[in-house]
PDB file of N, CA and C in Angstrom:
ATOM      1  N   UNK A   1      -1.566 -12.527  11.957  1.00  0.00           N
ATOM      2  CA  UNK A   1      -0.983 -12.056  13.205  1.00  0.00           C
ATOM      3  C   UNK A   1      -1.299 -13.046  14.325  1.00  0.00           C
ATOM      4  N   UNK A   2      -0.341 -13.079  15.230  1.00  0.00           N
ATOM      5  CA  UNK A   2      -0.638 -14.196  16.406  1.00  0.00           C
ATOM      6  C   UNK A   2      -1.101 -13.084  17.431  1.00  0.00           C
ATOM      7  N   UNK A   3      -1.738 -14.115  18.291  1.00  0.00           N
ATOM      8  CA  UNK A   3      -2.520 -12.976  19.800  1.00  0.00           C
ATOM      9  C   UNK A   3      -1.294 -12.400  20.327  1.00  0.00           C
ATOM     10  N   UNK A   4       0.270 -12.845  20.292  1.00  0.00           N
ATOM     11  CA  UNK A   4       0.821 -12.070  21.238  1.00  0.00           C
ATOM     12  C   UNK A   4       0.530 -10.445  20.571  1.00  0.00           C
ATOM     13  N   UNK A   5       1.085 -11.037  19.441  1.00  0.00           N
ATOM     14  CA  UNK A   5       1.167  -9.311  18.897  1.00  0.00           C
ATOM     15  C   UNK A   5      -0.489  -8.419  19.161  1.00  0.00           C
ATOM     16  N   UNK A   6      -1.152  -9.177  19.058  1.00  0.00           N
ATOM     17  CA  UNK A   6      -2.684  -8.147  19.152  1.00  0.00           C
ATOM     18  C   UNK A   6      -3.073  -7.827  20.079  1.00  0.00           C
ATOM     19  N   UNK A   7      -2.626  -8.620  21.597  1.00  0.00           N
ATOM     20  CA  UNK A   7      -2.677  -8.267  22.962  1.00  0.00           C
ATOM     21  C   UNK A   7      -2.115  -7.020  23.113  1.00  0.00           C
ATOM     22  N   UNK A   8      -1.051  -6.498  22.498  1.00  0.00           N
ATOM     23  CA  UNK A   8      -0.614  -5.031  22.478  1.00  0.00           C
ATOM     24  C   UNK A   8      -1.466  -3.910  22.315  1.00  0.00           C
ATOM     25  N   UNK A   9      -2.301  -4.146  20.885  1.00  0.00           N
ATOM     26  CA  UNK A   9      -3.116  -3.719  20.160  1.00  0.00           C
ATOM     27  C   UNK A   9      -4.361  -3.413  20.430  1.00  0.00           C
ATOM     28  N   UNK A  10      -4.565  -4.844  21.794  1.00  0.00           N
ATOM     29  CA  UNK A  10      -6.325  -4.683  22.069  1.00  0.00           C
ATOM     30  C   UNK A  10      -6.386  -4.617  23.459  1.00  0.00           C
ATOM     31  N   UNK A  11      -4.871  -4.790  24.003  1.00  0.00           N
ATOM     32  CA  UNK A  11      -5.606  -4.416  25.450  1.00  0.00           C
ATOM     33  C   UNK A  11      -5.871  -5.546  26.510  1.00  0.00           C
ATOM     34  N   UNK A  12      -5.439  -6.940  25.756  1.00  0.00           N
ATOM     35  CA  UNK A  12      -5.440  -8.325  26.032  1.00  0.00           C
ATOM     36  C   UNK A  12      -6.865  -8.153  27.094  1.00  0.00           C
ATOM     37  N   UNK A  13      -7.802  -7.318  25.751  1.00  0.00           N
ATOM     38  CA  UNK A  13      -9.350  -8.110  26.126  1.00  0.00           C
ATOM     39  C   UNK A  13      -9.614  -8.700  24.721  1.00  0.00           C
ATOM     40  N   UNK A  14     -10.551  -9.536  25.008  1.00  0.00           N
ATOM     41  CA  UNK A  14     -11.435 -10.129  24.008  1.00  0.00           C
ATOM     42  C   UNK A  14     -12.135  -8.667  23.280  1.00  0.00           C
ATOM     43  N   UNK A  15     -11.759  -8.353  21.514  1.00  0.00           N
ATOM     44  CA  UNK A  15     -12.956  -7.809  20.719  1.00  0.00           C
ATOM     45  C   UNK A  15     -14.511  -7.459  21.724  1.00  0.00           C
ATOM     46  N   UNK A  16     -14.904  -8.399  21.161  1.00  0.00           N
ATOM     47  CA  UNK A  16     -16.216  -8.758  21.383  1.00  0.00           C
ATOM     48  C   UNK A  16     -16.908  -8.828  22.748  1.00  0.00           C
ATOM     49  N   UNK A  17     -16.614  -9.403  23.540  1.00  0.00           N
ATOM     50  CA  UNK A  17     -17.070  -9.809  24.808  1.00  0.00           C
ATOM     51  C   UNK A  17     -16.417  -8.861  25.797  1.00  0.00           C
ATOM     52  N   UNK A  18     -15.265  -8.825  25.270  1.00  0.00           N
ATOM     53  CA  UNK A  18     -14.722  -7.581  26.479  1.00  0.00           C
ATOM     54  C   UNK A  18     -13.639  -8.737  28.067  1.00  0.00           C
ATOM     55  N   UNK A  19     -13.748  -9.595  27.628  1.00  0.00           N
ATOM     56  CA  UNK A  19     -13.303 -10.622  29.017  1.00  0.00           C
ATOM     57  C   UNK A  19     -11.838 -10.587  28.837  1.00  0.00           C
ATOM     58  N   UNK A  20     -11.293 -10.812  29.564  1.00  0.00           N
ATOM     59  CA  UNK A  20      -9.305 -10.608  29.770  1.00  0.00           C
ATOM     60  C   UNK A  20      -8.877 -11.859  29.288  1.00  0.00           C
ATOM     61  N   UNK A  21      -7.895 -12.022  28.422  1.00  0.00           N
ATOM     62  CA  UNK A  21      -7.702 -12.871  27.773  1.00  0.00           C
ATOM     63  C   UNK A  21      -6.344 -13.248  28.666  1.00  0.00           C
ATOM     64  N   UNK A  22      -5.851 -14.620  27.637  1.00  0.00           N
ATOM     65  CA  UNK A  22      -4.089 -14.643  28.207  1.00  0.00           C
ATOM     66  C   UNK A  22      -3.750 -15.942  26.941  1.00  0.00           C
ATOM     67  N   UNK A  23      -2.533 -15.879  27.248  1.00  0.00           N
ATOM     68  CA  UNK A  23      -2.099 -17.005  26.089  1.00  0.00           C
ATOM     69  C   UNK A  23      -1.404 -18.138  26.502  1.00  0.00           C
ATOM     70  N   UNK A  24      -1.447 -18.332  27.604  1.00  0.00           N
ATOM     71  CA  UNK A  24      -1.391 -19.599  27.982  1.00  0.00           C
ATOM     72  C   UNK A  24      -2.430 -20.414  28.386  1.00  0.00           C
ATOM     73  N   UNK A  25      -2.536 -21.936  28.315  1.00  0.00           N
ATOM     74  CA  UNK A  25      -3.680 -22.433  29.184  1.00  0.00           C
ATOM     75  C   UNK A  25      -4.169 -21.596  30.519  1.00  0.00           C
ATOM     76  N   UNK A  26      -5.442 -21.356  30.524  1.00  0.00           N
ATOM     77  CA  UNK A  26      -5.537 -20.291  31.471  1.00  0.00           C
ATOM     78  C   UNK A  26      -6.142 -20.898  32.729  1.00  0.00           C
ATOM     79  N   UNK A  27      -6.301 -19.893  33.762  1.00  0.00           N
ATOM     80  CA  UNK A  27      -6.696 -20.742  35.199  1.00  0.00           C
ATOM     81  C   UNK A  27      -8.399 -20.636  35.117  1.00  0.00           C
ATOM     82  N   UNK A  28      -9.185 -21.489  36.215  1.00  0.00           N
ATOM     83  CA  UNK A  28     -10.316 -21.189  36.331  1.00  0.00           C
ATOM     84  C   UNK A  28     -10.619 -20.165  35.761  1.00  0.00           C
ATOM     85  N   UNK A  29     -11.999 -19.930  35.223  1.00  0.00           N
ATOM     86  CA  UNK A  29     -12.446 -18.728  35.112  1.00  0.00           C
ATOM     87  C   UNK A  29     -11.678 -17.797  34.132  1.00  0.00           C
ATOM     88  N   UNK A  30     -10.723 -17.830  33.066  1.00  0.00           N
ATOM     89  CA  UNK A  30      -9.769 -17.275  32.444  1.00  0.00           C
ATOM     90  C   UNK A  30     -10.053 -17.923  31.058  1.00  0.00           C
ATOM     91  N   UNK A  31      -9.275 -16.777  30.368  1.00  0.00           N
ATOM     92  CA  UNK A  31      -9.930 -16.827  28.386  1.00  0.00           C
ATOM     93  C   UNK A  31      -9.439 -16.970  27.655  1.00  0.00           C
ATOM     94  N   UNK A  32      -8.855 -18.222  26.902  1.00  0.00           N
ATOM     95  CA  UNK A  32      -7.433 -18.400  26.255  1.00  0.00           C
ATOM     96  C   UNK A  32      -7.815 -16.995  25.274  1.00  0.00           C
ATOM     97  N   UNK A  33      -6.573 -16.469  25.010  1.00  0.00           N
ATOM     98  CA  UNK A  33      -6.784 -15.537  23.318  1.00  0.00           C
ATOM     99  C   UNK A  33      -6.656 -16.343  22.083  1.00  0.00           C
ATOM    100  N   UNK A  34      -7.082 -15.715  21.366  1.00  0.00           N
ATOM    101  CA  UNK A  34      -7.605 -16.087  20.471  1.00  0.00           C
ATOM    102  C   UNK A  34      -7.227 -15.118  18.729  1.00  0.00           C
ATOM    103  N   UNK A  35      -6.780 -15.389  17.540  1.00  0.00           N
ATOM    104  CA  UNK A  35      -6.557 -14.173  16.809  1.00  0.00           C
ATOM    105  C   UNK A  35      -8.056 -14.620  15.863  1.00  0.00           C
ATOM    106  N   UNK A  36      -8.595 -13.395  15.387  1.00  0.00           N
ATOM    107  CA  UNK A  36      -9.828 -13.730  14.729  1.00  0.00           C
ATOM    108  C   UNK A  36      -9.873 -12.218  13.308  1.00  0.00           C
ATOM    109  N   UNK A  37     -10.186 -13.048  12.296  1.00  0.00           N
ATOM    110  CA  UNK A  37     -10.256 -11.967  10.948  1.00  0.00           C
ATOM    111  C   UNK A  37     -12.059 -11.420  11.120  1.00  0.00           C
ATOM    112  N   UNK A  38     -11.832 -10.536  11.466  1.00  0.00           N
ATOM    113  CA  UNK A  38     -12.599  -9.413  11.778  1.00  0.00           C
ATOM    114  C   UNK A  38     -13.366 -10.141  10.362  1.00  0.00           C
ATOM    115  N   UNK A  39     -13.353  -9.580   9.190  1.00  0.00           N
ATOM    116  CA  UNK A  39     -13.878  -9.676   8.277  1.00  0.00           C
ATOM    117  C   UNK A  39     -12.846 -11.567   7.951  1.00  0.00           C
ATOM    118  N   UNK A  40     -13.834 -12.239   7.432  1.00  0.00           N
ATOM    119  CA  UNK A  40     -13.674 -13.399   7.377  1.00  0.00           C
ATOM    120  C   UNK A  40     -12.869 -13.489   6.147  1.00  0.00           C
ATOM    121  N   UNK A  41     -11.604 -14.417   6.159  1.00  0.00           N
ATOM    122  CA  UNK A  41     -10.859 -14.435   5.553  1.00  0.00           C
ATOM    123  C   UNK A  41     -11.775 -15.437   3.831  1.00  0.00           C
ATOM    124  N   UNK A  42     -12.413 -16.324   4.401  1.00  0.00           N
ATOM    125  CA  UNK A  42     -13.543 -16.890   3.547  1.00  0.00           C
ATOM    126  C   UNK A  42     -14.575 -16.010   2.383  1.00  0.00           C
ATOM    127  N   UNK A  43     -14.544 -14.487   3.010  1.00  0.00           N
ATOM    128  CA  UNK A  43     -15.125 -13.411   2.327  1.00  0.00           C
ATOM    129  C   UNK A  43     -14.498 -12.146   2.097  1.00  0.00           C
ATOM    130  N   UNK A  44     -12.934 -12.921   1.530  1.00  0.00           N
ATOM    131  CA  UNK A  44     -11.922 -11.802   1.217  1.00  0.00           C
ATOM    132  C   UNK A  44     -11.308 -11.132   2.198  1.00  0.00           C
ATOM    133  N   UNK A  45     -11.257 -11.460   3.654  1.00  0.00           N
ATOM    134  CA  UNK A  45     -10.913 -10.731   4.516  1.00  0.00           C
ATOM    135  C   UNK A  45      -9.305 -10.788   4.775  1.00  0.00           C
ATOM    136  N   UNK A  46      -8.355  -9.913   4.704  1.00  0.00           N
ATOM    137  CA  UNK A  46      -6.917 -10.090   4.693  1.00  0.00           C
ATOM    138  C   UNK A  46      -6.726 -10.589   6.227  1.00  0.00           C
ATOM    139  N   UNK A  47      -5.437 -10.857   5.985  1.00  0.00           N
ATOM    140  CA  UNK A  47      -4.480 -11.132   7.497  1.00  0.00           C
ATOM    141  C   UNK A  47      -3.526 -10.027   7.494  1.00  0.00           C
ATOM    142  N   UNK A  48      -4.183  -8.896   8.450  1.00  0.00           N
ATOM    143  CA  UNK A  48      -3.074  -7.543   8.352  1.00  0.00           C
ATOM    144  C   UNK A  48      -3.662  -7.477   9.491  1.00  0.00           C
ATOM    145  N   UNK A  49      -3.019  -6.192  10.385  1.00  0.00           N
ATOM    146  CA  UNK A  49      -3.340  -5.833  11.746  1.00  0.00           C
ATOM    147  C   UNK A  49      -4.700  -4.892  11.741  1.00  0.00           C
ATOM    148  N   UNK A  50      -4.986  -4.365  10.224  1.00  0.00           N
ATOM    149  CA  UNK A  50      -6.109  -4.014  10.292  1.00  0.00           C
ATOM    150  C   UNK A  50      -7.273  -4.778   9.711  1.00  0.00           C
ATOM    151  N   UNK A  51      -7.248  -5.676   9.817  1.00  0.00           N
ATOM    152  CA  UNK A  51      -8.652  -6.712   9.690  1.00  0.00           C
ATOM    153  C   UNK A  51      -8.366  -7.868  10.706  1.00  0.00           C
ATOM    154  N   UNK A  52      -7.310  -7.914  11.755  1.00  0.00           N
ATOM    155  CA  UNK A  52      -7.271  -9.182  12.661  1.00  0.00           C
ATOM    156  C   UNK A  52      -7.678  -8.332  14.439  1.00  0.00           C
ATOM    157  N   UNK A  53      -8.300  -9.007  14.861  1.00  0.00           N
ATOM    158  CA  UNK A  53      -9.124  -8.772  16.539  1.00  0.00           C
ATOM    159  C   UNK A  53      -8.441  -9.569  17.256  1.00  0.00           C
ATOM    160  N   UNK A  54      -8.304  -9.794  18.651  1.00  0.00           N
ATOM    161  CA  UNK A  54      -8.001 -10.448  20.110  1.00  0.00           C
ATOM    162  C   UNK A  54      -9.569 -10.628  20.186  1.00  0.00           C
ATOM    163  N   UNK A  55      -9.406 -11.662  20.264  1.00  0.00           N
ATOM    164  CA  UNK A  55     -11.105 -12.612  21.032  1.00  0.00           C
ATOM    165  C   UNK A  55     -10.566 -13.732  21.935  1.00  0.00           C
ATOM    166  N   UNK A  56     -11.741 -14.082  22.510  1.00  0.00           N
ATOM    167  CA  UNK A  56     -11.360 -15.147  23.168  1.00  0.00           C
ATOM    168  C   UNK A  56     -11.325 -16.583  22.103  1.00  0.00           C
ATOM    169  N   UNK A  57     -10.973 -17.473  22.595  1.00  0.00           N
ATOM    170  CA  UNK A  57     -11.514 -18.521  21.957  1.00  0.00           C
ATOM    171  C   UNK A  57     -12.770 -18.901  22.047  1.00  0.00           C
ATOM    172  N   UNK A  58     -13.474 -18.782  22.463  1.00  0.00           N
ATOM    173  CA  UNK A  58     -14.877 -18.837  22.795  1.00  0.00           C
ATOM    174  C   UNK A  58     -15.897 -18.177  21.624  1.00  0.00           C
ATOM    175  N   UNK A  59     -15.067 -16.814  21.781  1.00  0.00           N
ATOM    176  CA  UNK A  59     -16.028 -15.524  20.562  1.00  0.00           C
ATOM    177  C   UNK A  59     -15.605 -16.183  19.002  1.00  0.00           C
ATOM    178  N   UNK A  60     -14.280 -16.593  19.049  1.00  0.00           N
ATOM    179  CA  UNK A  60     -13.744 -17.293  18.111  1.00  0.00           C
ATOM    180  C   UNK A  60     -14.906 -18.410  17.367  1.00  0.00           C
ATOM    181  N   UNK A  61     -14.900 -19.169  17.952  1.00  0.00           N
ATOM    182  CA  UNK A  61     -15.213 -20.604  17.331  1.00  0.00           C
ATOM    183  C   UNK A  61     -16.713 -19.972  17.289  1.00  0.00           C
ATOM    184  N   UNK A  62     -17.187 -19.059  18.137  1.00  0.00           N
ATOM    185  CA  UNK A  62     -18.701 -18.931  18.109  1.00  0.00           C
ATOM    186  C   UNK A  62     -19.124 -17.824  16.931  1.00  0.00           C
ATOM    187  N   UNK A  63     -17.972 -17.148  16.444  1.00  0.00           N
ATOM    188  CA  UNK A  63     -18.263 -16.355  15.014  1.00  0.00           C
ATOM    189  C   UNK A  63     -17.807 -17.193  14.007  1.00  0.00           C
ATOM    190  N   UNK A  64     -16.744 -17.681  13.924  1.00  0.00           N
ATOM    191  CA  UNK A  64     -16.732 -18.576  13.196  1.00  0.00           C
ATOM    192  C   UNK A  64     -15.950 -17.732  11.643  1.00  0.00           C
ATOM    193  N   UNK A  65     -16.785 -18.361  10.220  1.00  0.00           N
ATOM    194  CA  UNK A  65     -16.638 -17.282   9.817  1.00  0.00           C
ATOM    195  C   UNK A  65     -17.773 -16.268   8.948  1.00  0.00           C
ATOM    196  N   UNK A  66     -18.740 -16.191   9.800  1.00  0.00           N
ATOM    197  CA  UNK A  66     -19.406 -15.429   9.875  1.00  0.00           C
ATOM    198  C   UNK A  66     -19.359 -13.812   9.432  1.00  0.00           C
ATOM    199  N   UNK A  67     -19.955 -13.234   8.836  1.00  0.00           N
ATOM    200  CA  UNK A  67     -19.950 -12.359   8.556  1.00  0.00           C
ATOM    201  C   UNK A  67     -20.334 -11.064   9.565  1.00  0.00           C
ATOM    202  N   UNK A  68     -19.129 -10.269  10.358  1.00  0.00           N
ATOM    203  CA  UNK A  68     -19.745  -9.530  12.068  1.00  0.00           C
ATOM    204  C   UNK A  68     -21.150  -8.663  11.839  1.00  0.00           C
ATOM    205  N   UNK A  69     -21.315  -8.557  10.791  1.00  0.00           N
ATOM    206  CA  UNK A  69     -22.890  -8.213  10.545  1.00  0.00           C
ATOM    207  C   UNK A  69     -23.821  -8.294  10.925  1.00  0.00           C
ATOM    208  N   UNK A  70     -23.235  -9.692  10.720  1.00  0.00           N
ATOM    209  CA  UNK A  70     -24.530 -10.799  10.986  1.00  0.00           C
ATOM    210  C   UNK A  70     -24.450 -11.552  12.252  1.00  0.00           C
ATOM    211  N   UNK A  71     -23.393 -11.258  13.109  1.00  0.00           N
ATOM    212  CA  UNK A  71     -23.641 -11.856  14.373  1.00  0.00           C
ATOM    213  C   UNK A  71     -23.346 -10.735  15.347  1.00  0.00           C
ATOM    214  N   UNK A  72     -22.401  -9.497  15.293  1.00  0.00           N
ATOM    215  CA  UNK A  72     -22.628  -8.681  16.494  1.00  0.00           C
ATOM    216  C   UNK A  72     -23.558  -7.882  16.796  1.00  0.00           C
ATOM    217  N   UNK A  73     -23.838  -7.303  18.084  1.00  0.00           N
ATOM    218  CA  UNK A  73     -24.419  -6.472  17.898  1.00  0.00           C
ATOM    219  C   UNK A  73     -24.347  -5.175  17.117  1.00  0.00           C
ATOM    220  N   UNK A  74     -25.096  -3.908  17.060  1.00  0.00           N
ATOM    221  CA  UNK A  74     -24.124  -2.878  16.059  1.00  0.00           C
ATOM    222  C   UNK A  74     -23.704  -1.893  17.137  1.00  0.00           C
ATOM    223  N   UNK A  75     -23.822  -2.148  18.474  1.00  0.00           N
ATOM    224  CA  UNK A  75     -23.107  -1.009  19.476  1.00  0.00           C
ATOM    225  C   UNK A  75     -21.828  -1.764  19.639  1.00  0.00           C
ATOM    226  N   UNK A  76     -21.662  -3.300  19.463  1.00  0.00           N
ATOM    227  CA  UNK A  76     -19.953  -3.590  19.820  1.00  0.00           C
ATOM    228  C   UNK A  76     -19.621  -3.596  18.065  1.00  0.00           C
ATOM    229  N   UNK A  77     -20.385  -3.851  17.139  1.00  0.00           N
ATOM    230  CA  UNK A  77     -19.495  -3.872  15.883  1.00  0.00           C
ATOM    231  C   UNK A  77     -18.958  -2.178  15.213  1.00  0.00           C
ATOM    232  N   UNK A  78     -19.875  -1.604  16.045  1.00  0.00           N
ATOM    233  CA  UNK A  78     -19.359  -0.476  15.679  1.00  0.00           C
ATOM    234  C   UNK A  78     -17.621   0.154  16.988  1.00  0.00           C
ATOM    235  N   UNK A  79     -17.658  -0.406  17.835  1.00  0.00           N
ATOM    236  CA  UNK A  79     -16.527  -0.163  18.481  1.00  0.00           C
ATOM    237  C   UNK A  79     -15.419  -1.208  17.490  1.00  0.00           C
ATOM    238  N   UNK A  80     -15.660  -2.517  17.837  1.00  0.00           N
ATOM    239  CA  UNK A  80     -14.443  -2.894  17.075  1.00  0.00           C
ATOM    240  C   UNK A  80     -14.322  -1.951  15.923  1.00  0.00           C
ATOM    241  N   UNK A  81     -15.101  -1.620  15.269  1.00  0.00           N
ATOM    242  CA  UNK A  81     -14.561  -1.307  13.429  1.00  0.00           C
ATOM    243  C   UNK A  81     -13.709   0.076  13.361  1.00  0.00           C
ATOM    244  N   UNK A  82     -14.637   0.775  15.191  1.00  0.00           N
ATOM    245  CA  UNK A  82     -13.817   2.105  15.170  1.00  0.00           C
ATOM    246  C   UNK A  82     -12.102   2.174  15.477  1.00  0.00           C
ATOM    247  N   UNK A  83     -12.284   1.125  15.994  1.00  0.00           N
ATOM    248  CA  UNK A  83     -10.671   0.468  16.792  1.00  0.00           C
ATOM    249  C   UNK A  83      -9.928   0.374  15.613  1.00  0.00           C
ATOM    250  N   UNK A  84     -10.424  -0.746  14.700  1.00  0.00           N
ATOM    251  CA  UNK A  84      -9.455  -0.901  13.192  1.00  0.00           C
ATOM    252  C   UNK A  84      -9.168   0.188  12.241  1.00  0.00           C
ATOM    253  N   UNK A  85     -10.023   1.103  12.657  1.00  0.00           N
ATOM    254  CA  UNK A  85     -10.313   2.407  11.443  1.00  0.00           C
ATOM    255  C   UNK A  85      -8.887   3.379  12.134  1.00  0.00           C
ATOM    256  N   UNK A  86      -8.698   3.170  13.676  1.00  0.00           N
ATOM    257  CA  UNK A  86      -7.905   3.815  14.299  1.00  0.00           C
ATOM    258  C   UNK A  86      -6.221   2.980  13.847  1.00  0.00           C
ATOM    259  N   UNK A  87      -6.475   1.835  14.095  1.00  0.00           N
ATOM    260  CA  UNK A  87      -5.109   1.052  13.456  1.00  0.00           C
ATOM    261  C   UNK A  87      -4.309   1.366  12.275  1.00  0.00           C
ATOM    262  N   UNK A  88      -5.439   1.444  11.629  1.00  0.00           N
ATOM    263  CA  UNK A  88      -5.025   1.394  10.047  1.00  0.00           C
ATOM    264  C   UNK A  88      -4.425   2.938   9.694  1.00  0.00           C
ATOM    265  N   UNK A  89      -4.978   3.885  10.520  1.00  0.00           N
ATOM    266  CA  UNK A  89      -4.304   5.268  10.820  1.00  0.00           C
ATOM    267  C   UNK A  89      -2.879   5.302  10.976  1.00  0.00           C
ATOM    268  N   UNK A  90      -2.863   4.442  12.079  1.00  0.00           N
ATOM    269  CA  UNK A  90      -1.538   4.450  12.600  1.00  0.00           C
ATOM    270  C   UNK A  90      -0.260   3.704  11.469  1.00  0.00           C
ATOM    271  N   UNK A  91      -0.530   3.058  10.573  1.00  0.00           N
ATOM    272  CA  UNK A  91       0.217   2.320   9.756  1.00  0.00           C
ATOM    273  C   UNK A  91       1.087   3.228   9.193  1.00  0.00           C
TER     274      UNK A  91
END
């Protein structure tokens, strides 16, 4: 999925950080978006709307592909996962 479509989805904030994203080169102070596999595509993680997040580029390159386990906290990994659990409802 590309960020336009997940900006719908997330609210055109960043997952993780929570900061306002946009998809163009952005101005001062502003967060390119970013599309990021929740669960790392490296560790089986699909490309569907329920395993892909809006991050910034920033949260991006800094999870990497990391396992969110192992790098979020568990008060935001438990919001994202509740968010996807809600998506995947909606399918």
């Amino acid at each position: 999925m590309k960020p336009a479509a997940l900006m719908k989805l997330w609210g055109n904030t960043c997952a993780y950080c929570g900061v306002q994203v946009w998809l163009r080169t952005p101005k001062f102070g502003k967060a390119l978006a970013s599309a990021d596999h929740y669960w790392p595509r490296c560790s089986g993680g699909l490309t569907s709307k329920h395993n892909m997040v809006l991050t910034c580029a920033q949260c991006n390159i800094s999870k990497g592909g990391r396992d969110p386990r192992d790098w979020l906290p568990e008060e935001i990994r438990q919001r994202v996962e509740n968010k996807l659990l809600e998506l995947s409802k909606d399918a």
